[in-house]
N, C-alpha and C. Protein backbone atom coordinates (compact mmCIF):
# COMPACT_ATOMS: atom_id res chain seq x y z
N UNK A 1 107.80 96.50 69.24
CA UNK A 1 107.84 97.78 69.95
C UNK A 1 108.33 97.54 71.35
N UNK A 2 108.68 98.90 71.58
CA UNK A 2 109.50 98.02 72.82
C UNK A 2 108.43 99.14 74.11
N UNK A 3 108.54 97.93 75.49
CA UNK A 3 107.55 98.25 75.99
C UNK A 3 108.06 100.08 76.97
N UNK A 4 106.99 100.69 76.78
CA UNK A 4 107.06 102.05 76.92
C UNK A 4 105.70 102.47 78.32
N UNK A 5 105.79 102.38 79.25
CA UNK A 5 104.40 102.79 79.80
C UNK A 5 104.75 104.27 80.24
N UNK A 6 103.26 104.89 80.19
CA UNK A 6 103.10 106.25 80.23
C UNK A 6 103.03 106.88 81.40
N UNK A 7 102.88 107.89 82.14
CA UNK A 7 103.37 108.64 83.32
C UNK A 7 102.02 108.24 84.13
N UNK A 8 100.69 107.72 83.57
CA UNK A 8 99.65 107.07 84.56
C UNK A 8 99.83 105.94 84.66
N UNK A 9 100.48 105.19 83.92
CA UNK A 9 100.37 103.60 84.19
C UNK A 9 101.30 103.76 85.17
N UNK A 10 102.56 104.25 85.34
CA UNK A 10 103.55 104.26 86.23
C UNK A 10 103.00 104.86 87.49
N UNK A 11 102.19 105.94 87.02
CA UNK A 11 101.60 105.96 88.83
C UNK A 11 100.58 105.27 89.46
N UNK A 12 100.05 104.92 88.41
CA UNK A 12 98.78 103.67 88.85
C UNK A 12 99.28 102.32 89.22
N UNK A 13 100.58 102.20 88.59
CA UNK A 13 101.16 101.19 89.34
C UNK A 13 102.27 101.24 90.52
N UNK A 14 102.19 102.47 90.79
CA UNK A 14 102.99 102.89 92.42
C UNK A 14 101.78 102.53 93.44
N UNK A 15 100.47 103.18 92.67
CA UNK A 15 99.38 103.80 93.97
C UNK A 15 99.19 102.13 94.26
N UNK A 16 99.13 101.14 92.75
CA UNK A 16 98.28 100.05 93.28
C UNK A 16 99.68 98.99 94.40
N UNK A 17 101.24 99.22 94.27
CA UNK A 17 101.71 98.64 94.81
C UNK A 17 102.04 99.23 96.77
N UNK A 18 100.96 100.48 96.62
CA UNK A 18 101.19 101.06 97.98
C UNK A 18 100.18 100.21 98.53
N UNK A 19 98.91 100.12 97.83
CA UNK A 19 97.41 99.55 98.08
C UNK A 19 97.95 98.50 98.33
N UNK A 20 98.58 97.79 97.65
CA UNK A 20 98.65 96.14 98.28
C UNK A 20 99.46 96.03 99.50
N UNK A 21 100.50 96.65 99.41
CA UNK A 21 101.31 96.32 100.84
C UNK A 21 100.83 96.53 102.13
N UNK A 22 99.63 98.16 101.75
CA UNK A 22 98.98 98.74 103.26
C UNK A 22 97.95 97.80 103.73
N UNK A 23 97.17 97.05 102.41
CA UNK A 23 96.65 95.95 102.49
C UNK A 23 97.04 95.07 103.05
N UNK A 24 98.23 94.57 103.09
CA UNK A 24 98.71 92.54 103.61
C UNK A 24 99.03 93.57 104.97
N UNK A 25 99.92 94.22 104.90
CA UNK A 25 99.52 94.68 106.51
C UNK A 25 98.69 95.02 107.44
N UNK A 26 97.88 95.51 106.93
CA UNK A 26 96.18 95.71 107.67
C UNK A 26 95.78 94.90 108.00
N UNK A 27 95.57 93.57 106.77
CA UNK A 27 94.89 92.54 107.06
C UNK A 27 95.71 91.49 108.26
N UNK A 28 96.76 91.18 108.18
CA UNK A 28 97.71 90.35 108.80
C UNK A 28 97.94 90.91 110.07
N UNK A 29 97.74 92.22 110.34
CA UNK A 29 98.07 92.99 111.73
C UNK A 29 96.48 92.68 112.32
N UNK A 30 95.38 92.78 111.48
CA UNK A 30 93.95 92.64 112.17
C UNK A 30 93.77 91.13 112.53
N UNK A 31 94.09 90.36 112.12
CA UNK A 31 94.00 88.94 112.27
C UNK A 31 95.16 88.09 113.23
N UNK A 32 96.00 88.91 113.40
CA UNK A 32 97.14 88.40 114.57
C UNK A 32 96.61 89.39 116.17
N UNK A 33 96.44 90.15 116.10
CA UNK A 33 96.13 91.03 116.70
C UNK A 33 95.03 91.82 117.21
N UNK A 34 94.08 92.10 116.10
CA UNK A 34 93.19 93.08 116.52
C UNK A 34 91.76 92.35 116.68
N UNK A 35 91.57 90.91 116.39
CA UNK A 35 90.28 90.16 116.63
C UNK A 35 89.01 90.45 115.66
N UNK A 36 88.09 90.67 116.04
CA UNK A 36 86.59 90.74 115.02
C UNK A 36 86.70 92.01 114.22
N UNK A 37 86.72 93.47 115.13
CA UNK A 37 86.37 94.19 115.20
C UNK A 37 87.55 94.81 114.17
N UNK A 38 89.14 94.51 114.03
CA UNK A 38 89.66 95.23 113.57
C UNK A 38 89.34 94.71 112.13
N UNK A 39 89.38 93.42 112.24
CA UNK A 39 89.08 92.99 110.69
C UNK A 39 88.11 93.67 110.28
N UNK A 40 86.82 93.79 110.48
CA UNK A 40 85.88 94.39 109.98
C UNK A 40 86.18 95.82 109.89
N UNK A 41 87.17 96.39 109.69
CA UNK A 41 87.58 97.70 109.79
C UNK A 41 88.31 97.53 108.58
N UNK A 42 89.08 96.25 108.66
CA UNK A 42 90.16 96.64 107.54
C UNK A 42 89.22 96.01 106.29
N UNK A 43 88.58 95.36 106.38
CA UNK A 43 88.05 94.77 105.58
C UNK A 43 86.56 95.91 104.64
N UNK A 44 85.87 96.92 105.87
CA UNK A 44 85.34 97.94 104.99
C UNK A 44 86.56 98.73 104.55
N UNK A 45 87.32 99.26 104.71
CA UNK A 45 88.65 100.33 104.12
C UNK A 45 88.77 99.50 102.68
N UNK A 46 88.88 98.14 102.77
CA UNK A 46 89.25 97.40 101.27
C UNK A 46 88.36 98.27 100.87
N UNK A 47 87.13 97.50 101.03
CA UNK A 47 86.02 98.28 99.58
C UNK A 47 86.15 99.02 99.33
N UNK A 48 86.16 100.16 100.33
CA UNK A 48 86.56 101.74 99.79
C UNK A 48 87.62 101.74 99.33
N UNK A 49 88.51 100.91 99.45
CA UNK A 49 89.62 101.43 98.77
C UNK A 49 89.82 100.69 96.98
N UNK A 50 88.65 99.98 96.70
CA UNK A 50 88.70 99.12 94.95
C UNK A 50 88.26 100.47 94.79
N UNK A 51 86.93 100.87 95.36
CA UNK A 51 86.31 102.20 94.50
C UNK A 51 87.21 103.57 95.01
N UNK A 52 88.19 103.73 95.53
CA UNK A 52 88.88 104.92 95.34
C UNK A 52 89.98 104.26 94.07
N UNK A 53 90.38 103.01 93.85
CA UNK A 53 91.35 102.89 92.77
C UNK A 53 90.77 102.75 91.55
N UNK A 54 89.82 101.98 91.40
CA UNK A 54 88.88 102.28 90.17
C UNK A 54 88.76 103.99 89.90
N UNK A 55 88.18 104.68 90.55
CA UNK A 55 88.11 106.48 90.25
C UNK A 55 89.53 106.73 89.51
N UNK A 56 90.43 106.58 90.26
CA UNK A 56 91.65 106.91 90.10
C UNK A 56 92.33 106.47 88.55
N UNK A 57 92.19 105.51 88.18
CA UNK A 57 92.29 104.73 86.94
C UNK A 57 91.81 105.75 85.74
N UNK A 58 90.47 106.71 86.06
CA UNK A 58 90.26 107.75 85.25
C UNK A 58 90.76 109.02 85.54
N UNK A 59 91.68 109.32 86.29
CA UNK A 59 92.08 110.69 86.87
C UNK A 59 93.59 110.98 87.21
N UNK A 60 94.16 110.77 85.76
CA UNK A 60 95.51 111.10 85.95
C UNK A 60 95.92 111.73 86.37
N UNK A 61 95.66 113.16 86.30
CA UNK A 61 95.91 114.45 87.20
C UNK A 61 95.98 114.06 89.00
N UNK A 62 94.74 113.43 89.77
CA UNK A 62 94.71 112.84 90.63
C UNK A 62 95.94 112.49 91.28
N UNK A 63 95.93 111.02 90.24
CA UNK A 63 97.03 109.79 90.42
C UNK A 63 98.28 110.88 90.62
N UNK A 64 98.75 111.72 90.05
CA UNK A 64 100.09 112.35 90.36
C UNK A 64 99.95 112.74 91.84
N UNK A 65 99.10 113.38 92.03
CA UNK A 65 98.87 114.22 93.79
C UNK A 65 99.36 112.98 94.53
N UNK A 66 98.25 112.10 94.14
CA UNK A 66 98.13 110.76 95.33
C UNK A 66 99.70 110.06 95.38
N UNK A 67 100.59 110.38 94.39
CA UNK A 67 102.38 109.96 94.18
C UNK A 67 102.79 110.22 94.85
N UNK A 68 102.88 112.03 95.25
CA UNK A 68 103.48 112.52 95.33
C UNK A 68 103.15 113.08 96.71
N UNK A 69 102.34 112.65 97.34
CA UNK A 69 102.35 112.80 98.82
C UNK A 69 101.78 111.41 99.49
N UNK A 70 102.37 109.85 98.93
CA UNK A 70 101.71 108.84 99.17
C UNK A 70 102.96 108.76 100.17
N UNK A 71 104.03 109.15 100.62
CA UNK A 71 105.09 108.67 101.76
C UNK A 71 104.47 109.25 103.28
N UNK A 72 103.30 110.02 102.76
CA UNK A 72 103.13 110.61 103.82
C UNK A 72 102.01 109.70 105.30
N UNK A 73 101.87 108.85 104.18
CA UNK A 73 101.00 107.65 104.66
C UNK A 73 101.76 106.64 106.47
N UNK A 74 103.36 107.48 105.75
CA UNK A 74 103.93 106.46 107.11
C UNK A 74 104.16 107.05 108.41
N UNK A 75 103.73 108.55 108.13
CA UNK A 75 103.35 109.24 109.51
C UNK A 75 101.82 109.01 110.67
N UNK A 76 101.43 107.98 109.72
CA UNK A 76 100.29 108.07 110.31
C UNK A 76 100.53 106.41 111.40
N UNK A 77 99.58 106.02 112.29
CA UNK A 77 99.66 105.12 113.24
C UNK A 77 99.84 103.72 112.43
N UNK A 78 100.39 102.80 112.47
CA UNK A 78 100.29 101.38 111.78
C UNK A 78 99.09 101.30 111.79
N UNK A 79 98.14 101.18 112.62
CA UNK A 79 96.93 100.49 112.38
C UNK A 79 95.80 101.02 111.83
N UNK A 80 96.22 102.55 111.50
CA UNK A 80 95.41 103.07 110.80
C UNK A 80 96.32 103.59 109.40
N UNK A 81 97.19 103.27 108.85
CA UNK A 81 97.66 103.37 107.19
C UNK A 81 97.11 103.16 106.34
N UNK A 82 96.51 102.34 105.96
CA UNK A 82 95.55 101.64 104.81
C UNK A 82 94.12 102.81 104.89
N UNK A 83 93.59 102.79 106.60
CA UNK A 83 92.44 103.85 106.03
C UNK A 83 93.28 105.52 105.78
N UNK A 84 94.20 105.53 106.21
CA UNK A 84 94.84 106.98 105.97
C UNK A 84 94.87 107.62 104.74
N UNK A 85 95.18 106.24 104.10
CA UNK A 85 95.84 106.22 102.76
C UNK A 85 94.57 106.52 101.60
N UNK A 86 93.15 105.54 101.83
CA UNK A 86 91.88 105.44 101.51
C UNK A 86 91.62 106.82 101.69
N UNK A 87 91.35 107.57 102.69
CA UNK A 87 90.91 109.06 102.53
C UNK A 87 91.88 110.02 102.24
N UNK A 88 93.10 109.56 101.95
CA UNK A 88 93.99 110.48 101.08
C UNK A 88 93.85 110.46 99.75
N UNK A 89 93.50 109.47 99.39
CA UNK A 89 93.18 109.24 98.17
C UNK A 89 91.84 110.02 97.95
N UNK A 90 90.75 109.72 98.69
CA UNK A 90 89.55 110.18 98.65
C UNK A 90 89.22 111.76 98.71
N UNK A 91 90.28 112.51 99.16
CA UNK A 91 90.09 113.76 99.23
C UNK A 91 91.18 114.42 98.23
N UNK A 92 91.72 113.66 97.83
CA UNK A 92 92.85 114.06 96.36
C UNK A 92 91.29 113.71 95.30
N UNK A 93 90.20 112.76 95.13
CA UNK A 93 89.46 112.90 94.11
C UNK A 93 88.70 113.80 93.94
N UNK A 94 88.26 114.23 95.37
CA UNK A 94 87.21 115.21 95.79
C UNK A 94 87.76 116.49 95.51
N UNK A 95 89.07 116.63 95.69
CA UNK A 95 89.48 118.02 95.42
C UNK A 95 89.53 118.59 93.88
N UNK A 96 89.18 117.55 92.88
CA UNK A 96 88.93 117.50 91.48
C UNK A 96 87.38 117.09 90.83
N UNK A 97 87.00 117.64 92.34
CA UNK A 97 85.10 117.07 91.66
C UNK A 97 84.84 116.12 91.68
N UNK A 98 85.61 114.94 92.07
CA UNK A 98 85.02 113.30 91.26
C UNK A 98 85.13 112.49 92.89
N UNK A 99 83.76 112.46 92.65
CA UNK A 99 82.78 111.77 94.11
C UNK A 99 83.14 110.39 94.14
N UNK A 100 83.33 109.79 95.42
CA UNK A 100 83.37 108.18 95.41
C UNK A 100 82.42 108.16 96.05
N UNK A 101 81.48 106.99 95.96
CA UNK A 101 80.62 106.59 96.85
C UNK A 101 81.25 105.22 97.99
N UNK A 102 81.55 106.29 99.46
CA UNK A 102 81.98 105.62 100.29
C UNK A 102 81.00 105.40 101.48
């Protein structure tokens, strides 16, 4: 069979290749740059951000929103993208009922 992925795997694998990049930048900008305090910033946003992608993994409907306004992530300040992105996500679940515990 030839390989076929479906319209969530394809966005679950956009959201998770946005997650990683806002990630190595967060982290690499907090550790050249921002000292204790930013790390520990970027480093709670991670967590919240496994449990906003875990949610997401069940909420295809979601995952399309979070596609389709994920460019919007680059209006926001460098050093705050990754959490931008985390409560964009977080209020695309919320707007469908489905609570993260952040």
């Amino acid at each position: 069979r030839g390989l076929a992925l479906t319209e969530q795997e394809v966005n679950l694998l956009s959201i998770d290749a946005t997650a990683a990049q806002l990630v190595q930048f967060g982290l690499l900008r907090s550790l050249f740059w921002g000292g204790d305090m930013l790390l520990e910033d970027a480093l709670a946003d991670l967590a919240k951000l496994r449990e906003v992608l875990t949610a997401l993994q069940a909420a295809p409907q979601v995952c399309a929103q979070v596609v389709d306004v994920a460019d919007t992530v680059d209006d926001a300040d460098e050093d705050e993208q990754l959490h931008f992105f985390v409560k964009l996500c977080s209020e695309k679940l919320a707007s469908a009922d489905i609570t993260v515990s952040l």
